[in-house]
Protein backbone atom coordinates (compact mmCIF):
# COMPACT_ATOMS: atom_id res chain seq x y z
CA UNK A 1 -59.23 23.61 36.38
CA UNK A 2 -56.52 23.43 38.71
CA UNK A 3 -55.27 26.95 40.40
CA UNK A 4 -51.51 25.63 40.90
CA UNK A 5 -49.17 26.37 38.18
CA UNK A 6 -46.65 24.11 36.59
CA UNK A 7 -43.49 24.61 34.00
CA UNK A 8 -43.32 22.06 31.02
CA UNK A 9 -39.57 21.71 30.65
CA UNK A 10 -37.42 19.40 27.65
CA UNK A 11 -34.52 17.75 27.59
CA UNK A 12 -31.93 15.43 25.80
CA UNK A 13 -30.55 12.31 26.58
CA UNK A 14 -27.51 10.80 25.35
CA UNK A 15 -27.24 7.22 25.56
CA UNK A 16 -23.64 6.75 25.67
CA UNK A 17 -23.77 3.11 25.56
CA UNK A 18 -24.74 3.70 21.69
CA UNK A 19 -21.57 5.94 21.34
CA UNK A 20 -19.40 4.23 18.91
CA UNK A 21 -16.02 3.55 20.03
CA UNK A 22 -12.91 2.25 18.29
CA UNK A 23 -11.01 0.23 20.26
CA UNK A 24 -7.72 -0.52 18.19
CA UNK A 25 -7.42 -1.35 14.61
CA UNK A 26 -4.85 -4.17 12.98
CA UNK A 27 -2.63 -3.28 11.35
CA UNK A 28 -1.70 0.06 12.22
CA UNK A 29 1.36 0.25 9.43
CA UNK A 30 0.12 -0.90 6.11
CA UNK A 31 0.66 -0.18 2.22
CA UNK A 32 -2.17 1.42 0.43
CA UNK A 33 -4.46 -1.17 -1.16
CA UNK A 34 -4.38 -3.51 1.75
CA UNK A 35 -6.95 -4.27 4.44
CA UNK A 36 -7.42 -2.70 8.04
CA UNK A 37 -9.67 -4.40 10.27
CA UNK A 38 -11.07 -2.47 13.28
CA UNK A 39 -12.31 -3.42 16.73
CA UNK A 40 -14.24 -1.78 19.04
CA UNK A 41 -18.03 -1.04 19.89
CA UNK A 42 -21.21 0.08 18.30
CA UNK A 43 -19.68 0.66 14.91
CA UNK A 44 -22.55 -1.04 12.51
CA UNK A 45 -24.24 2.16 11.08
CA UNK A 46 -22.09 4.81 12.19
CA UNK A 47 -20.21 6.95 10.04
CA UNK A 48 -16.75 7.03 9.44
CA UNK A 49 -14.18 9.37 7.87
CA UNK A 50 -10.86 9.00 6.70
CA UNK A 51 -8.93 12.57 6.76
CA UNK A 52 -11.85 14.54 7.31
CA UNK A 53 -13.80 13.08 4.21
CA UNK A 54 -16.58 10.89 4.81
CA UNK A 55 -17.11 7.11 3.62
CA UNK A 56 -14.74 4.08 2.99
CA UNK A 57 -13.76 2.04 0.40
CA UNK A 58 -14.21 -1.88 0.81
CA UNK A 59 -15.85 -1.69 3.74
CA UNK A 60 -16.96 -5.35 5.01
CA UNK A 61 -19.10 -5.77 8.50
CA UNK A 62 -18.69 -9.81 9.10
CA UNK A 63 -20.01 -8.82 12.69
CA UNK A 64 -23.34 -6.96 12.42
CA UNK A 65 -23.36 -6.81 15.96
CA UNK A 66 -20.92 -3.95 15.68
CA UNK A 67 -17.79 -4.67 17.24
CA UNK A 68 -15.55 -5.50 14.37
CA UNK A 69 -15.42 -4.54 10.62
CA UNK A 70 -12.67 -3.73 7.94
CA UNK A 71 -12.03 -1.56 4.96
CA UNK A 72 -9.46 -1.31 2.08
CA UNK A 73 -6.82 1.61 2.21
CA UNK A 74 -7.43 3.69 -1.25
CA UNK A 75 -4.63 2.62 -3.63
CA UNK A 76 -3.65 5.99 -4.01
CA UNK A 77 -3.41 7.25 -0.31
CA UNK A 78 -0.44 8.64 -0.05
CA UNK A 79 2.36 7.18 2.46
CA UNK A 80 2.13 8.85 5.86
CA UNK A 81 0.20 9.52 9.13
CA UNK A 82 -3.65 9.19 8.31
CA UNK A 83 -6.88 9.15 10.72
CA UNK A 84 -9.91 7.11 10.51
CA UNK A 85 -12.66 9.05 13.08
CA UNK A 86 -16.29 7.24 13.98
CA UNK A 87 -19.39 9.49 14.67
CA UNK A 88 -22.91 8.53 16.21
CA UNK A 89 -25.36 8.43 13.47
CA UNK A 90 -28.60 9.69 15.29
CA UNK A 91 -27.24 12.16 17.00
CA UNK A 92 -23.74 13.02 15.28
CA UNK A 93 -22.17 12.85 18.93
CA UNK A 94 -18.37 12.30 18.62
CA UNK A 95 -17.18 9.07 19.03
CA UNK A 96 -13.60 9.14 18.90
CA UNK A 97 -10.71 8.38 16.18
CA UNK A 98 -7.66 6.55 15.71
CA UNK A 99 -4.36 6.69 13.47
CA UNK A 100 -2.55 4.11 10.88
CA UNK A 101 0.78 4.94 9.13
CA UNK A 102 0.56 4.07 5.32
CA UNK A 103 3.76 3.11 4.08
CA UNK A 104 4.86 3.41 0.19
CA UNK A 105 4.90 0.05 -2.00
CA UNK A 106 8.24 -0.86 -3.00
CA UNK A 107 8.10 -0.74 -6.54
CA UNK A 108 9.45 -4.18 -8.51
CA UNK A 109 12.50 -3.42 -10.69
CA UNK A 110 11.81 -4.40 -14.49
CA UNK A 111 13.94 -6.97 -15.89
CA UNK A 112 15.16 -7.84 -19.34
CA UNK A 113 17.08 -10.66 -20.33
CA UNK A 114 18.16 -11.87 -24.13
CA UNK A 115 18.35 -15.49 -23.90
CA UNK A 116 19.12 -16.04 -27.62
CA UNK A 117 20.55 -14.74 -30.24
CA UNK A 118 23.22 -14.45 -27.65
CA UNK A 119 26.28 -14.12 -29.14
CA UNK A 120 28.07 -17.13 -31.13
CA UNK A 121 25.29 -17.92 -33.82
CA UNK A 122 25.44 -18.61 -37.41
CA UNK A 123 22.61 -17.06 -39.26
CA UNK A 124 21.34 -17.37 -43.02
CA UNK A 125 19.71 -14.36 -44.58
CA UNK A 126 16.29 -14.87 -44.50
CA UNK A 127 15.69 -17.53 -42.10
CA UNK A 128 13.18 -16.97 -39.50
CA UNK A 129 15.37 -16.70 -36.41
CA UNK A 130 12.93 -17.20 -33.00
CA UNK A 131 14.64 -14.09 -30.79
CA UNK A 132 13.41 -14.95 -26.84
CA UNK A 133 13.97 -13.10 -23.99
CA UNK A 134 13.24 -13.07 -20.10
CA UNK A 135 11.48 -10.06 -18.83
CA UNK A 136 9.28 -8.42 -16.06
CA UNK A 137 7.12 -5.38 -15.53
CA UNK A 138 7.34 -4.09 -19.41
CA UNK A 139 4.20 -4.64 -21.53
CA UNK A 140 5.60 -3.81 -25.20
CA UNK A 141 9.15 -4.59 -26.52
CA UNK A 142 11.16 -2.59 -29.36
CA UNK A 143 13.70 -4.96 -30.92
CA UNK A 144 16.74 -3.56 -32.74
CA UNK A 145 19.65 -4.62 -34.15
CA UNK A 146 23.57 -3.34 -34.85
CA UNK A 147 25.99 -4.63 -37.17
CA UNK A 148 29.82 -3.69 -36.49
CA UNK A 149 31.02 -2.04 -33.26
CA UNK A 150 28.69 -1.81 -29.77
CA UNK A 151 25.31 0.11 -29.33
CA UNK A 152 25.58 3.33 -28.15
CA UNK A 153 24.81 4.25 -24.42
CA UNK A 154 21.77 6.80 -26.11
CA UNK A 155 20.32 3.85 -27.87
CA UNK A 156 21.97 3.95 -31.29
CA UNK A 157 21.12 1.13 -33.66
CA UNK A 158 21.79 -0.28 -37.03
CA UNK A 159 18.04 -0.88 -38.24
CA UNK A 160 14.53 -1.67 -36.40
CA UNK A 161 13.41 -5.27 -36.28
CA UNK A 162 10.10 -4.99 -34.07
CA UNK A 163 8.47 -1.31 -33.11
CA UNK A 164 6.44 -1.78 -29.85
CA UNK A 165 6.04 -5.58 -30.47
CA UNK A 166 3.39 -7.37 -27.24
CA UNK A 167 6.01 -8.60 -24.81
CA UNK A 168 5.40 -12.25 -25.46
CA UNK A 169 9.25 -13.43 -24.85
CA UNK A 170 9.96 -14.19 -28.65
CA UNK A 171 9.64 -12.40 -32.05
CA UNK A 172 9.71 -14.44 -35.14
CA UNK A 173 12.52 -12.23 -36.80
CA UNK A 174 13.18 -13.14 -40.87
CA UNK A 175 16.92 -12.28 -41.27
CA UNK A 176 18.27 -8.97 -42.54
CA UNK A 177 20.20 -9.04 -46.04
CA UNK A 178 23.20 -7.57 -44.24
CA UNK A 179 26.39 -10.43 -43.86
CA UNK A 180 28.02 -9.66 -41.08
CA UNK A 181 30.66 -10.99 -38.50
CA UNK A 182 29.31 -8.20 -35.73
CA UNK A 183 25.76 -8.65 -35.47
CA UNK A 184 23.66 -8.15 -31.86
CA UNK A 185 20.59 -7.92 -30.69
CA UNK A 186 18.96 -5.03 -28.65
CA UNK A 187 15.61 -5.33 -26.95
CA UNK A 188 14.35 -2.19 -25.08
CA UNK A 189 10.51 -1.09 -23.15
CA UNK A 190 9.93 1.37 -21.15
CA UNK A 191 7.53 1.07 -17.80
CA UNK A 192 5.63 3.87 -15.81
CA UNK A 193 6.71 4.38 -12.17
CA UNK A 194 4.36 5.02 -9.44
CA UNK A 195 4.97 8.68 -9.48
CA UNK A 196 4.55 8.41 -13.33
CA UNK A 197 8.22 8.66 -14.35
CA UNK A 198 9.32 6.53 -17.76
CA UNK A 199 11.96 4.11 -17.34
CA UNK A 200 14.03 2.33 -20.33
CA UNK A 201 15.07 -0.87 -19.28
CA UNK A 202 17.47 -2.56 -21.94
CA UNK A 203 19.43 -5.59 -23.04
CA UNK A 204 22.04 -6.68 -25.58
CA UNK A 205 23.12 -9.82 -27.14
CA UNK A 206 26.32 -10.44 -24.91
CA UNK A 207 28.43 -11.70 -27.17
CA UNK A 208 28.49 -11.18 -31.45
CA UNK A 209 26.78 -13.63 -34.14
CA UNK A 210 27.47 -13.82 -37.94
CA UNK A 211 25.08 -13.33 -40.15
CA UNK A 212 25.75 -15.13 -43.82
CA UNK A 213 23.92 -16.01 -46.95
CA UNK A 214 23.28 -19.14 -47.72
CA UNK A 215 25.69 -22.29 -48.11
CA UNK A 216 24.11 -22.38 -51.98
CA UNK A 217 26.05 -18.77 -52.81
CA UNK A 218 29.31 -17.42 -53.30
CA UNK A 219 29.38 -16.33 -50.04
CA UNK A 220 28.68 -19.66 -48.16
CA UNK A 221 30.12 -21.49 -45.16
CA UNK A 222 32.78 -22.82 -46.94
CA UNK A 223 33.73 -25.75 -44.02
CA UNK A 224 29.99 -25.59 -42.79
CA UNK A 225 27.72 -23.91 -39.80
CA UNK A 226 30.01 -25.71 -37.01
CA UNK A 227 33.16 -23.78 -37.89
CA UNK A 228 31.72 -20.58 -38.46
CA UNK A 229 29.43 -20.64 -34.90
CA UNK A 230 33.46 -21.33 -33.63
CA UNK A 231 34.41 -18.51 -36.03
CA UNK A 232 31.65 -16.26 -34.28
CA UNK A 233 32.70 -17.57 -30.47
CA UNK A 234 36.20 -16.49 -31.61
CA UNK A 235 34.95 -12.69 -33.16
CA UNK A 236 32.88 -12.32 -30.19
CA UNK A 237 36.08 -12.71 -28.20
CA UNK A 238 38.19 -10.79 -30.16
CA UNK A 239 35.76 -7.90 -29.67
CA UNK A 240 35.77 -7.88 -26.40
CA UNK A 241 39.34 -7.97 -26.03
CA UNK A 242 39.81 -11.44 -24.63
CA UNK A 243 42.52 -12.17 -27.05
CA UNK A 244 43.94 -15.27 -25.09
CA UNK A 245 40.38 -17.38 -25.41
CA UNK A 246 39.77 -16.67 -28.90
CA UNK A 247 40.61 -20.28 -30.60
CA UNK A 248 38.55 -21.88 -33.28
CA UNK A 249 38.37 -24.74 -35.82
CA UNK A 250 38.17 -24.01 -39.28
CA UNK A 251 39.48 -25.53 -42.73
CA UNK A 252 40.23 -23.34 -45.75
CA UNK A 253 40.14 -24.87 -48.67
CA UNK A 254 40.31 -22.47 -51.34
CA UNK A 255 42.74 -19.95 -52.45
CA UNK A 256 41.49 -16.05 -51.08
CA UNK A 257 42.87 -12.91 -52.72
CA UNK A 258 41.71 -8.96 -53.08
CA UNK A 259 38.03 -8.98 -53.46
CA UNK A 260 37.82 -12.78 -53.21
CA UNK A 261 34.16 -13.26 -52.34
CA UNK A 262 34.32 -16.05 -49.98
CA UNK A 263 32.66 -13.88 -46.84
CA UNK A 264 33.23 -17.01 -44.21
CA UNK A 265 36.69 -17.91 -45.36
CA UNK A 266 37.13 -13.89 -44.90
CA UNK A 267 36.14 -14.11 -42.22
CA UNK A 268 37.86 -16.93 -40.40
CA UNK A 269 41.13 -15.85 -41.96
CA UNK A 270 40.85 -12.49 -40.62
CA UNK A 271 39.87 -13.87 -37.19
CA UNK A 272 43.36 -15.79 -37.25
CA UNK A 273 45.47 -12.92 -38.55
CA UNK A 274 43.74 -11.25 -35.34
CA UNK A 275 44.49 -13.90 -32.94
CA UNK A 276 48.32 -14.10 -34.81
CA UNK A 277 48.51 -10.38 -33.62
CA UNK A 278 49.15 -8.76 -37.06
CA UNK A 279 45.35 -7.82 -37.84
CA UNK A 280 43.78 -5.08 -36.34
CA UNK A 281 41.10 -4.14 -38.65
CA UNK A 282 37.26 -4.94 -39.33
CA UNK A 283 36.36 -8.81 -38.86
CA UNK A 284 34.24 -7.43 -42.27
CA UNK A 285 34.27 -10.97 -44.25
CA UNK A 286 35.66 -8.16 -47.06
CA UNK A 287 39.25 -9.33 -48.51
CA UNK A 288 40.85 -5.34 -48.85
CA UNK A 289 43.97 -3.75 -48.41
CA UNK A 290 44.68 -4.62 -44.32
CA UNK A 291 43.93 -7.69 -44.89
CA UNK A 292 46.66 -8.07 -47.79
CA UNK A 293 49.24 -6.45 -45.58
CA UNK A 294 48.56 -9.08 -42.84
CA UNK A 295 48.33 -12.02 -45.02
CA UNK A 296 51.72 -10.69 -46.23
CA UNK A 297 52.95 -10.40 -42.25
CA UNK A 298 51.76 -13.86 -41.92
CA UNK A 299 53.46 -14.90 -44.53
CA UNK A 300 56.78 -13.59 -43.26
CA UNK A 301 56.13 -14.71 -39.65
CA UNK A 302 56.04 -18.33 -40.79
CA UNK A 303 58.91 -18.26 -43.46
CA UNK A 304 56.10 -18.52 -46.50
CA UNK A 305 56.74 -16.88 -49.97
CA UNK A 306 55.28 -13.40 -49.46
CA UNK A 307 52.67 -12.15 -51.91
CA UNK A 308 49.57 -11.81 -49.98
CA UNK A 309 47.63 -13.86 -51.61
CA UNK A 310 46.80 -17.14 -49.93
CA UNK A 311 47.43 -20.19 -52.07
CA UNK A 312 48.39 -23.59 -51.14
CA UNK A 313 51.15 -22.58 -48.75
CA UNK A 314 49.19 -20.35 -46.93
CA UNK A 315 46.10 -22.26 -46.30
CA UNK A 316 48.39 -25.11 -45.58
CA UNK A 317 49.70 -23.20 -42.52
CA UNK A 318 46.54 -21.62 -41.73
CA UNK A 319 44.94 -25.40 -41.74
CA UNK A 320 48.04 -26.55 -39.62
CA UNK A 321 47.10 -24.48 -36.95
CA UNK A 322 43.35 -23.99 -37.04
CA UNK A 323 42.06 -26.71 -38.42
CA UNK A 324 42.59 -29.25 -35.23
């Protein structure tokens, strides 16, 4: 028994040299996604937040001694000023905090390219015609087509070929029943944005291609594929108003009237009377009324017995000057 008093007294101690302390962190701009790796001391353990909200994403400690470790932005942390703050563990004594600019991902344009039918082709109903593209950053493809004229800017097409078809670069396409001297391709997808917009990217045959029956039918190639992919260089041309570059090769050899059904010597001929300046109508492959009146022109221009009707005399002519 002891007659001296004494006071019990408690107290804390803070080991500061367990603090945790970021130094500096690399790098301080970066796109969300990517990697930050931060330096500094006593980090193993400790608790971090990002924005107030504890815990990180990714987070790799190749140095367990604590002076280094990294972690992986959240892809969708918006672009801005963010903070990354340490805490001690034990003791939840502040450690201190740091800042990192997140900059926005440029987003990749989608591309779409037709690569064939391109403008210039002969082809035979019900072939299988191999359509390929080039594209980027679309996942499904809708593949149209138009016969006569030019799409229109909202879209507007003759028929559907493929509805959301897997964007492989080709679709194995069996030809339409449709003849026709004005014939493209469309091939349209749309893609999400990052901020969840739809965009349509899109892409047109650049130039016109004929599609014909068969060289077995009425309606055949008369002088053969050959001329008629010249015929189509020539309509493609014509169409797009580059009068002075539309020549071709092609030999008629049989007499053409009203109604004749001859759709490629139609054709050619009414590609000539267009490039003779006295046809402004339909490159249809349909021998009708305009086409009389400039067969009859023609006829006149070149000092030929006019009838509209083209006979010997008038393919002669015609051959003279398209045929070499």
């Amino acid at each position: 028994r002891s007659d001296n008093s004494f006071t019990i007294t408690t107290s804390t101690l803070t080991t500061t040299s367990t603090i945790p302390n970021i130094s500096y962190i690399n790098p301080t701009t970066i796109s969300a996604g990517s990697t930050v790796y931060v330096y500094g001391s006593n980090l193993y353990g400790n608790p971090f937040s990002l924005d107030g909200n504890f815990g990180l994403y990714g987070v790799n400690y190749p140095d367990t001694s604590g002076n280094s470790f990294s972690f992986v932005v959240p892809s969708n942390m918006s672009a801005g000023i963010h903070t990354l703050h340490v805490a001690q563990k034990a003791s939840s004594a502040p450690g201190n905090s740091v800042t990192f600019t997140v900059v926005a991902t440029p987003a990749s344009t989608p591309t779409m390219t037709i690569t064939s039918p391109n403008g210039g082709e002969v082809l035979m109903i019900g072939q299988t015609k191999r359509i390929t593209w080039n594209s980027s950053g679309i996942n499904n493809v809708h593949i149209a087509y138009l016969n006569g004229g030019g799409f229109s800017p909202d879209g507007g097409f003759t028929g559907l070929i493929a509805n959301s078809a897997p964007n492989t670069g080709y679709y194995d396409w069996n030809v339409h029943n449709l003849p026709s001297t004005q014939t493209k391709i469309r091939i349209f997808g749309n893609t999400i944005g990052s901020n969840g917009g739809t965009t349509t990217i899109i892409d047109d045959s650049d130039g016109f291609f004929i599609v014909t029956s068969s060289t077995s039918s009425p309606l055949g190639l008369g002088g053969g594929v050959n001329q008629m992919a010249g015929v189509a260089s020539a309509v493609s041309e014509l169409t797009s108003g580059n009068q002075s570059q539309t020549s071709f090769v092609y030999v008629w050899n049989r007499d053409l009237q009203i109604g004749s059904p001859y759709f490629a010597d139609v054709i050619a001929l009414q590609t000539a009377l267009a490039h003779e300046g006295i046809y402004a109508g339909d490159i249809s492959g349909g021998f009708y009324n305009t086409t009389f009146v400039a067969v009859k022109a023609f006829q006149q221009k070149y000092g030929i017995k006019v009838t509209g009707y083209v006979g010997h005399a008038t393919r002669a002519k015609l051959n003279s000057l398209y045929s070499t």
